[in-house]
C-alpha atoms as a PDB file:
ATOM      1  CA  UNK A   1      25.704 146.878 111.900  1.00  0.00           C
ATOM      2  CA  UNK A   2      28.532 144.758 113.256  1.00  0.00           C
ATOM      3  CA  UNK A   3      28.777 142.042 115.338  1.00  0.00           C
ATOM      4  CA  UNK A   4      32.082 141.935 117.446  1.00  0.00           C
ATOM      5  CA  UNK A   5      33.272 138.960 119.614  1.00  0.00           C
ATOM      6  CA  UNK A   6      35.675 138.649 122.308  1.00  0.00           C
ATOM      7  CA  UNK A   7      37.507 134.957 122.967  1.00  0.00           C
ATOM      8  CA  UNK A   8      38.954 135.018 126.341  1.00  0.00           C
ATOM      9  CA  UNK A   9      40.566 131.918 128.159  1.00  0.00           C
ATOM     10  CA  UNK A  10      38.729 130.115 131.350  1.00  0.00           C
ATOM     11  CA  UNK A  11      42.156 129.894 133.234  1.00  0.00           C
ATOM     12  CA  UNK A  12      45.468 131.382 133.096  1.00  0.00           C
ATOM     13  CA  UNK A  13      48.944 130.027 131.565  1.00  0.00           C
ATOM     14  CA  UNK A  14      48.683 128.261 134.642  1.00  0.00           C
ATOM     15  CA  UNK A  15      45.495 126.454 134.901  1.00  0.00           C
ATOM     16  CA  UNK A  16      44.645 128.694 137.505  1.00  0.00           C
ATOM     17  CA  UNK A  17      41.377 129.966 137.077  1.00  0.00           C
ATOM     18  CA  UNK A  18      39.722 133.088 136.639  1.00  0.00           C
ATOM     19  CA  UNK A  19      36.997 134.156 138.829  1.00  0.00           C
ATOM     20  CA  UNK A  20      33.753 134.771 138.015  1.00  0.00           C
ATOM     21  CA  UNK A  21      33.838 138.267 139.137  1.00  0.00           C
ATOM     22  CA  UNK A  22      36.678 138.962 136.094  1.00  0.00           C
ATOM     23  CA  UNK A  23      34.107 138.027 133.604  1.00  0.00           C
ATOM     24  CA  UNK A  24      31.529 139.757 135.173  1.00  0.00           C
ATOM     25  CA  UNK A  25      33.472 143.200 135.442  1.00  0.00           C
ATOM     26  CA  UNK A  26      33.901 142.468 131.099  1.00  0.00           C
ATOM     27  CA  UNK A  27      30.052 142.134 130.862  1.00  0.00           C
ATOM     28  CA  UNK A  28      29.285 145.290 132.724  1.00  0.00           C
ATOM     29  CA  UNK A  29      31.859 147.335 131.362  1.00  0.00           C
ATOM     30  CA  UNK A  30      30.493 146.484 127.725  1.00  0.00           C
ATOM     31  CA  UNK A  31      27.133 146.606 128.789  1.00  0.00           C
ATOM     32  CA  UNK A  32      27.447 150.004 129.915  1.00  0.00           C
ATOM     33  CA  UNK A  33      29.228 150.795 126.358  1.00  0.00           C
ATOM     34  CA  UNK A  34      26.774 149.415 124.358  1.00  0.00           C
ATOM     35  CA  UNK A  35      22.960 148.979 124.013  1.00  0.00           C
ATOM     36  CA  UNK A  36      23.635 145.301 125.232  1.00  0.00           C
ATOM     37  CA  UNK A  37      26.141 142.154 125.798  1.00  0.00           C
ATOM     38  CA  UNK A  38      25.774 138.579 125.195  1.00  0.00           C
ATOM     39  CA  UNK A  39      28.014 136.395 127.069  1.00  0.00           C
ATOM     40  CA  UNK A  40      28.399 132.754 126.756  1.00  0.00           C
ATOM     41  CA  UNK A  41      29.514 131.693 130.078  1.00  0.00           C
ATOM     42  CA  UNK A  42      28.191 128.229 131.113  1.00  0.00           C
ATOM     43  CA  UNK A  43      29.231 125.825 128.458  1.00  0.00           C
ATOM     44  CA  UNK A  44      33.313 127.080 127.363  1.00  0.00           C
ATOM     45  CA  UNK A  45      33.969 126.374 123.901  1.00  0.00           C
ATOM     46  CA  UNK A  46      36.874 123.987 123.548  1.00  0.00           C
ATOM     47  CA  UNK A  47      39.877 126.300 121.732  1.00  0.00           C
ATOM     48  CA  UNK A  48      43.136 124.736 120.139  1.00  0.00           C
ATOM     49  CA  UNK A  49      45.986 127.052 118.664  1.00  0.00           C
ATOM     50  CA  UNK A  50      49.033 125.337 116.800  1.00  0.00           C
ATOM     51  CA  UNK A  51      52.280 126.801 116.422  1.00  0.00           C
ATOM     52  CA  UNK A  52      54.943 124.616 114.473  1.00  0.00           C
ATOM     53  CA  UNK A  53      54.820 121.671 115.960  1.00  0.00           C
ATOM     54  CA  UNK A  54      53.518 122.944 119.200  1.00  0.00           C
ATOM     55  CA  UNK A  55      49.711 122.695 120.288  1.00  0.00           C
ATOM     56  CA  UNK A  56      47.758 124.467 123.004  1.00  0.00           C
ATOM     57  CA  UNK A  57      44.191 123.668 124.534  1.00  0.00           C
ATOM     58  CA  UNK A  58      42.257 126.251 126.390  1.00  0.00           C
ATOM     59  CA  UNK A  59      38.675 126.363 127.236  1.00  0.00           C
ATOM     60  CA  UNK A  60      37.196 129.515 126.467  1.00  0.00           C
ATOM     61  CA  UNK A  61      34.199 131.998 127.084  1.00  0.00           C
ATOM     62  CA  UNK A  62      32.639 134.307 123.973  1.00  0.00           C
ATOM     63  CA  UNK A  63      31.487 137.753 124.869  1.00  0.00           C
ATOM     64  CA  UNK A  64      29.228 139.753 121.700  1.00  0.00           C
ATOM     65  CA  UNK A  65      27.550 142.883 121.225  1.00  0.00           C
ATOM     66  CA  UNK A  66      26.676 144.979 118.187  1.00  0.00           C
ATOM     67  CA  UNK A  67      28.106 148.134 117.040  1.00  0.00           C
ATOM     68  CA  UNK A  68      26.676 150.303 114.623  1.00  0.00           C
ATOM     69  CA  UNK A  69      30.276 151.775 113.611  1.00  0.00           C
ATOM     70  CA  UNK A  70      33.721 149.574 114.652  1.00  0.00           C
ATOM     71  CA  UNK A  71      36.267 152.046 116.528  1.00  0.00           C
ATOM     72  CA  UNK A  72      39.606 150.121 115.606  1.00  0.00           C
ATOM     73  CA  UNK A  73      41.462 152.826 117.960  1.00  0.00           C
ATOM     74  CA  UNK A  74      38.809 151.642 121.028  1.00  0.00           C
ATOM     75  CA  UNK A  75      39.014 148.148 120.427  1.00  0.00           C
ATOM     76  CA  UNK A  76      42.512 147.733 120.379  1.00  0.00           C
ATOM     77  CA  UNK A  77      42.807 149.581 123.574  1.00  0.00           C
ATOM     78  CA  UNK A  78      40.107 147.114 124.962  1.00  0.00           C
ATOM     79  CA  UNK A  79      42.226 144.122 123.433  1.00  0.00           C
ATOM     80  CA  UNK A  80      45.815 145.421 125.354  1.00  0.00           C
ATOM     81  CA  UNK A  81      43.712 145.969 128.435  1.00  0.00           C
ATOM     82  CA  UNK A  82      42.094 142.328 128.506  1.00  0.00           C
ATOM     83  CA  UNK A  83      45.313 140.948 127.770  1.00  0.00           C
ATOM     84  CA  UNK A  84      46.779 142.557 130.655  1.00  0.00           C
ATOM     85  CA  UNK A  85      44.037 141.561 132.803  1.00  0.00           C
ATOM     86  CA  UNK A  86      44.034 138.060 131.963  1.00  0.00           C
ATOM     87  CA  UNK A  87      47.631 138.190 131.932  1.00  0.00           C
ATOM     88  CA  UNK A  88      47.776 136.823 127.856  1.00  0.00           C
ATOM     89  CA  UNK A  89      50.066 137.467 124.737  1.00  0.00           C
ATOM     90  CA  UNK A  90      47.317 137.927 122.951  1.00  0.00           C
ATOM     91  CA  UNK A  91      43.249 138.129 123.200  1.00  0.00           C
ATOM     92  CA  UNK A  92      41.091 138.021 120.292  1.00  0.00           C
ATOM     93  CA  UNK A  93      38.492 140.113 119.168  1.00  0.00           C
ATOM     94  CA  UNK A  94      36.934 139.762 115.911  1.00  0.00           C
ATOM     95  CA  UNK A  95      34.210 141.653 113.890  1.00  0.00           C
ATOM     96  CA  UNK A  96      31.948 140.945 111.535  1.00  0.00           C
ATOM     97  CA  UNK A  97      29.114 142.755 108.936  1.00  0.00           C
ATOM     98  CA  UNK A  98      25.772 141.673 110.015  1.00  0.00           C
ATOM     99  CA  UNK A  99      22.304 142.108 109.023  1.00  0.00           C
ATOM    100  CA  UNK A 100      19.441 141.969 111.195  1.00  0.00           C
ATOM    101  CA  UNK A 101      16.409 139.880 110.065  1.00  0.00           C
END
């Protein structure tokens, strides 16, 4: 079993942002791939990414589900598509071995 996670940014490179109905269309579309989705919406985790000397802040929402099997091929697709959609260099999705108790 695997637990995979999806960071994605409150707002744009802008500040502008994204509506609630963006973040909704991610939950349903992995709901409807998977046996389930866990979304943490209402309290954005505070997210800071250094580059040299350079420093970004973004808030940030976490979306989870569990995966019996990891399809790199499917998840990468999924990553180019969200960063499309949220109009990012780069979106990250992480996995990780889990056990359930």
């Amino acid at each position: 079993m695997h637990l995979v996670q999806i960071l994605l940014p409150c707002s744009d490179n802008n500040g502008q942002p994204f509506a609630q109905e963006d973040f909704d269309r991610v939950k349903e579309e992995l709901a409807s791939s998977f046996e389930g989705v866990t979304a943490y919406l209402q309290a954005p985790a505070d997210g800071l990414w250094k580059k040299g000397a350079e420093s970004n802040a973004d808030k940030i929402v976490i979306f989870e589900v569990m995966a019996n099997e990891v399809d790199l091929i499917d998840w990468r697709e999924r990553r180019i598509a969200l960063e499309r959609w949220f109009r990012q260099e780069k979106v990250v999705i992480r996995y990780m071995p889990i056990a359930l108790v």
